[in-house]
C-alpha atoms as a PDB file:
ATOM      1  CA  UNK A   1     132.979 105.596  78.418  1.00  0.00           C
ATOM      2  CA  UNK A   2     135.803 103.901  79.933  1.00  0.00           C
ATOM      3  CA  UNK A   3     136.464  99.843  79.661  1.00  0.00           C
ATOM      4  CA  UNK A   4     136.550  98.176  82.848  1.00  0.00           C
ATOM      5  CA  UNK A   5     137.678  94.791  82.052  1.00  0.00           C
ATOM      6  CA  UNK A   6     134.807  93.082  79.745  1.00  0.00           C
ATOM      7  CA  UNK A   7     132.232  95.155  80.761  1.00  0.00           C
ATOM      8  CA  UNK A   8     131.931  99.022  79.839  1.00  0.00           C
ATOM      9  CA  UNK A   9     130.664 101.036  82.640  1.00  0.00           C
ATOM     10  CA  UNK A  10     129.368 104.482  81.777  1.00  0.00           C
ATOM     11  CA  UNK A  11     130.676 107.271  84.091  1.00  0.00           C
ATOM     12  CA  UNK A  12     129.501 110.704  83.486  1.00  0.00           C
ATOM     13  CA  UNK A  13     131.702 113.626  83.400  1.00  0.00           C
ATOM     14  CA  UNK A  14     130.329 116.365  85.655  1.00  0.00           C
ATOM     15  CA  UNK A  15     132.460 119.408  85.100  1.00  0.00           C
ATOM     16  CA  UNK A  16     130.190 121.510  87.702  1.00  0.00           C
ATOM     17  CA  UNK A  17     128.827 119.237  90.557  1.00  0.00           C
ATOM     18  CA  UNK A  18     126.859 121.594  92.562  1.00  0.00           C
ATOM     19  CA  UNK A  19     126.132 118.590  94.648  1.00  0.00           C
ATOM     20  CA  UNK A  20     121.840 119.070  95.006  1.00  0.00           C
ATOM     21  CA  UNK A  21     122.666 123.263  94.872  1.00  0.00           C
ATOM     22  CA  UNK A  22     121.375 125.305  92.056  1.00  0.00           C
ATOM     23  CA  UNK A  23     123.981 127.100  89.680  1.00  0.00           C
ATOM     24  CA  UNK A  24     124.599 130.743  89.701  1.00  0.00           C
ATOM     25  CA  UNK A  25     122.652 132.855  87.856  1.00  0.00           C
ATOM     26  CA  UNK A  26     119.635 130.298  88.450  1.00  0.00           C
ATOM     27  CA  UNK A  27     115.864 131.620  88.585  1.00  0.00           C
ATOM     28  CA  UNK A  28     114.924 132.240  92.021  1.00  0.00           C
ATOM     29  CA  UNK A  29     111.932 131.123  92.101  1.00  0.00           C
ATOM     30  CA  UNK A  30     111.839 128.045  93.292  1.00  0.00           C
ATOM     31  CA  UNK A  31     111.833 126.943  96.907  1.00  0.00           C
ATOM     32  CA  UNK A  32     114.816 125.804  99.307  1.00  0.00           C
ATOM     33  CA  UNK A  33     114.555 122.416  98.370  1.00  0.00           C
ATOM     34  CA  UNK A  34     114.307 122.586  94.430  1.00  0.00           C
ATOM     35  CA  UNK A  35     110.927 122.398  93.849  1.00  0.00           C
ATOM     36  CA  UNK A  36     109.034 124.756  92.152  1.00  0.00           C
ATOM     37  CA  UNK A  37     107.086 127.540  94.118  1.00  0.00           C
ATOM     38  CA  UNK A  38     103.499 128.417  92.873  1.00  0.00           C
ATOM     39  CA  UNK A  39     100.837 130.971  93.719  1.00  0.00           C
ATOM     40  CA  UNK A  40      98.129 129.292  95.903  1.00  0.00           C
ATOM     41  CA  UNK A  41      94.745 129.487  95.417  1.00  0.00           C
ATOM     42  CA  UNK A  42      91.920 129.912  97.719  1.00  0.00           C
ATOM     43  CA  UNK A  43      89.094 127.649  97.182  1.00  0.00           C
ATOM     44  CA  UNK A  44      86.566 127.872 100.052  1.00  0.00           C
ATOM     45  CA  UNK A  45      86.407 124.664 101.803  1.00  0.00           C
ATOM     46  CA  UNK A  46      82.443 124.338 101.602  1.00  0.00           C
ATOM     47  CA  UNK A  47      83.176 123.000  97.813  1.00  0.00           C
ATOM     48  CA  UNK A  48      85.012 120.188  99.115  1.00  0.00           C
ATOM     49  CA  UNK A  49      83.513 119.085 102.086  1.00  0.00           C
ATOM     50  CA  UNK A  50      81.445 115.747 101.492  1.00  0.00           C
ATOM     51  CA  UNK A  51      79.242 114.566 104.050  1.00  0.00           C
ATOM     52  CA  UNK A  52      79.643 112.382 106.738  1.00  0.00           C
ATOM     53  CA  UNK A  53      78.680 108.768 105.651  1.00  0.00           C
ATOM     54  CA  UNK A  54      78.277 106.025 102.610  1.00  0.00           C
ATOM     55  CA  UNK A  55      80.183 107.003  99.991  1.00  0.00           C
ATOM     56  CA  UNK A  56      79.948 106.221  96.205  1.00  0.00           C
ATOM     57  CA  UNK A  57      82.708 104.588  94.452  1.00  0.00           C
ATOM     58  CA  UNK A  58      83.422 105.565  90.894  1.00  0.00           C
ATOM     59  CA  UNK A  59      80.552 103.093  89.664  1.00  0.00           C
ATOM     60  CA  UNK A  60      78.704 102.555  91.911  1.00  0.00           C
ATOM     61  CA  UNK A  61      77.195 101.537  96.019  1.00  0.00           C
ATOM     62  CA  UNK A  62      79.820  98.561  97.361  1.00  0.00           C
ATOM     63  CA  UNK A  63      78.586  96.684 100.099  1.00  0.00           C
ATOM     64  CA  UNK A  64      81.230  94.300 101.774  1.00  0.00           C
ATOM     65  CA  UNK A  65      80.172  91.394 103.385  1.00  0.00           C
ATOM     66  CA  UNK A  66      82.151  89.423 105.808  1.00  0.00           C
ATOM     67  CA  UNK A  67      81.914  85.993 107.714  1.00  0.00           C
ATOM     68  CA  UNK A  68      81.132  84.250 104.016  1.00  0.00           C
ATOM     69  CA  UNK A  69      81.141  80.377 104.547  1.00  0.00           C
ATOM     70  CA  UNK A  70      84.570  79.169 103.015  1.00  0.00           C
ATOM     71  CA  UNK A  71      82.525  77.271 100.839  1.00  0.00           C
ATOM     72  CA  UNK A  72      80.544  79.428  99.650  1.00  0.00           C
ATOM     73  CA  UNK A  73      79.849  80.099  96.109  1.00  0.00           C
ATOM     74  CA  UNK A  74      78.980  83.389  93.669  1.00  0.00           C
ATOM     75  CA  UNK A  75      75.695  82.013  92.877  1.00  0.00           C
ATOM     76  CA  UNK A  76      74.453  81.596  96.524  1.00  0.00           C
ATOM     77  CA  UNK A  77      75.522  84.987  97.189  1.00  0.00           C
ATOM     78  CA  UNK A  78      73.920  86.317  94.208  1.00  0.00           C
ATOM     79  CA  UNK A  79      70.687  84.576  95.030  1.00  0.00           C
ATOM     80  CA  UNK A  80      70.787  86.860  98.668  1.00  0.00           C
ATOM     81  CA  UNK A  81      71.789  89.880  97.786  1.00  0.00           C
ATOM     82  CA  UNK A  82      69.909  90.597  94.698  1.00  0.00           C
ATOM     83  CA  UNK A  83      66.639  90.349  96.119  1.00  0.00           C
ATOM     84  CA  UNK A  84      67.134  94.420  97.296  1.00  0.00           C
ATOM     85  CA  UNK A  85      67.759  95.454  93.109  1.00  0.00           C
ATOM     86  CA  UNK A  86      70.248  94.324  90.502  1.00  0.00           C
ATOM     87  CA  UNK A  87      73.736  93.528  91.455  1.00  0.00           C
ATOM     88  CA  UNK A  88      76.154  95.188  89.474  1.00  0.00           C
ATOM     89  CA  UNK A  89      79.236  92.971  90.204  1.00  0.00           C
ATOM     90  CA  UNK A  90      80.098  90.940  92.793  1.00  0.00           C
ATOM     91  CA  UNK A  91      83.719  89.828  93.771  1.00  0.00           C
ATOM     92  CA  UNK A  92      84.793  87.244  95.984  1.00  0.00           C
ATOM     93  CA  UNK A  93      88.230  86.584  96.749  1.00  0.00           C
ATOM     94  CA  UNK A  94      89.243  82.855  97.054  1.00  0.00           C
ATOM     95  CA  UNK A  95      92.681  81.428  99.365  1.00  0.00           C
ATOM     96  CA  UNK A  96      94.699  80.421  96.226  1.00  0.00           C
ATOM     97  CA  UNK A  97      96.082  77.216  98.195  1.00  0.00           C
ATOM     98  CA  UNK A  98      92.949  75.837  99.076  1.00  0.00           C
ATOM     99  CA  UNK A  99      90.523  77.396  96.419  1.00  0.00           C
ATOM    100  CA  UNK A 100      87.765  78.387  98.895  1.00  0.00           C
ATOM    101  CA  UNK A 101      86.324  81.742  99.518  1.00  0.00           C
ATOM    102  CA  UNK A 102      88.545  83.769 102.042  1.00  0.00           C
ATOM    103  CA  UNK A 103      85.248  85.241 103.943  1.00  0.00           C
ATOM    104  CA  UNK A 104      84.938  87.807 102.030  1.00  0.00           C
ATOM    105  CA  UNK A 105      82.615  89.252  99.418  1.00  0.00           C
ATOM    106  CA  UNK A 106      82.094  92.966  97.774  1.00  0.00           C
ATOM    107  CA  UNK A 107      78.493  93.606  96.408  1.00  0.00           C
ATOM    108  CA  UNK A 108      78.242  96.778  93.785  1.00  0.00           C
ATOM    109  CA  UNK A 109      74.490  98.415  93.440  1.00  0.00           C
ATOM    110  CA  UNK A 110      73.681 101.108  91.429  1.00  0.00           C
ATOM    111  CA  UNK A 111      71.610 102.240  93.899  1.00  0.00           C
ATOM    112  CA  UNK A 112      72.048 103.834  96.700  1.00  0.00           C
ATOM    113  CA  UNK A 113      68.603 102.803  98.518  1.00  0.00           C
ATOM    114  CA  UNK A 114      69.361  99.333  97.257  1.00  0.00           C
ATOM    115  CA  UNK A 115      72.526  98.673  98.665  1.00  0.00           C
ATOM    116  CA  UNK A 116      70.958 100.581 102.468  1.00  0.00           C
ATOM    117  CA  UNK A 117      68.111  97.649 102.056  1.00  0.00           C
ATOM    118  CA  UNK A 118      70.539  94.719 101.648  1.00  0.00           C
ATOM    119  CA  UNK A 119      72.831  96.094 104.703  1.00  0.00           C
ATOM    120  CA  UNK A 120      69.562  96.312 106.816  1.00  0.00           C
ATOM    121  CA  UNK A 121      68.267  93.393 106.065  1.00  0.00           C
ATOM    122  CA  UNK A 122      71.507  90.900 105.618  1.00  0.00           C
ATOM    123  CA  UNK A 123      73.577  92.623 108.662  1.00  0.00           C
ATOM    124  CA  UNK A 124      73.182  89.431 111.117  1.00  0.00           C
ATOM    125  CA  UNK A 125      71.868  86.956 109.327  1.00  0.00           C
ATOM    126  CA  UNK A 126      72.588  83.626 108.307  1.00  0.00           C
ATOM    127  CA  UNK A 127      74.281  82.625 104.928  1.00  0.00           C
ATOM    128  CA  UNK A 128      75.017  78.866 104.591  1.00  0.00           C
ATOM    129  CA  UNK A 129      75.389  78.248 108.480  1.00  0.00           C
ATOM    130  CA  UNK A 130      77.587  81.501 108.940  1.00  0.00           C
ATOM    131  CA  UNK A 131      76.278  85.038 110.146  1.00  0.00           C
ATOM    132  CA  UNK A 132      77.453  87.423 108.105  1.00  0.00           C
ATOM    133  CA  UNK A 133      78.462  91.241 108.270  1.00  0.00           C
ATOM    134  CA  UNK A 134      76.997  93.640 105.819  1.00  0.00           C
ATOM    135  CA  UNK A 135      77.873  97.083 105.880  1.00  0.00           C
ATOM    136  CA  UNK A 136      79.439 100.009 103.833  1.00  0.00           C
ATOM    137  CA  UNK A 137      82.647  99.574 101.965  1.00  0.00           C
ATOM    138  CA  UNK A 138      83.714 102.940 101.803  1.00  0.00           C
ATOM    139  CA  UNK A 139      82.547 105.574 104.742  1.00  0.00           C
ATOM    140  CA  UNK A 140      83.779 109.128 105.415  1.00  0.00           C
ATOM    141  CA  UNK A 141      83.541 109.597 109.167  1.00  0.00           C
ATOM    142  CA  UNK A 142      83.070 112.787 110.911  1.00  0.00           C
ATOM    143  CA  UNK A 143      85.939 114.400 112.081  1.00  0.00           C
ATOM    144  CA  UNK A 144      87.770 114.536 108.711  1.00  0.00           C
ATOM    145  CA  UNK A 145      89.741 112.550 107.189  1.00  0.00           C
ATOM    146  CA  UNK A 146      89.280 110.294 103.984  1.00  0.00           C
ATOM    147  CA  UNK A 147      87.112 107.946 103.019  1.00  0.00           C
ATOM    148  CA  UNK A 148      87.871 104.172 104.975  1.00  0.00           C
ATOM    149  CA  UNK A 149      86.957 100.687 105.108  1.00  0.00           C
ATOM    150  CA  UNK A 150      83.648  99.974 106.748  1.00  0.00           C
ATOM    151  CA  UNK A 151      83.055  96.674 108.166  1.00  0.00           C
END
């Protein structure tokens, strides 16, 4: 280390800067850019393709409901939505300036039919003066791609 005024400041020593190139005599296996090459395998694509549609989060069915009335609280969306089975958890995001709901609400079921009911029933309706959206939270369109936000 060298002293640089009151502060030490570490400086390595390279004796060999190959400057992002390997050094001779290296294994050849890896690619152009450093990284490791490695045999591929073939995994028919039938075992990975999920259907188009709702899909299941790692717990459970979320629903996401938007157009909640900023005034809204857990309990009156509690009472709605768990008429179609047992909620599982329910988050609702409030403004942190003002306190009040931002609009906002995700609904986990354990069910799959459960969660279908409240989206067909709720989608439209009116929750404390507001209409409210109801639909999937996570959907896999066709087409490809990944799983989305529904809404």
């Amino acid at each position: 280390m060298e002293k640089s005024g009151r502060h030490q400041q570490y400086r390595p020593h390279h004796s060999n800067s190959t400057k992002g190139r390997q050094p001779s005599g290296h294994d050849q296996s890896s690619g152009r850019d450093g990284a490791p090459r490695y045999e591929s395998i073939t995994v028919p694509m039938d075992s990975y393709t999920v259907p188009p549609g709702p899909q299941r989060s790692v717990e459970g069915w979320i629903v996401f409901v938007t157009g909640v009335h900023e005034e809204a609280q857990e309990d009156d969306i509690l009472d709605a939505f768990s008429e179609f089975g047992q909620v599982k958890n329910l988050h609702v995001n409030l403004d942190r300036r003002t306190g009040f709901v931002k609009g906002y609400a995700l609904i986990e079921y354990d069910e799959k039919e459960e969660a279908q009911d409240a989206i067909n029933t709720l989608h439209g309706k009116e929750l404390l003066g507001k209409t409210i959206g109801v639909d999937w939270a996570f959907v896999k369109h066709t087409g490809g791609g990944g799983t989305g936000s529904g809404g």
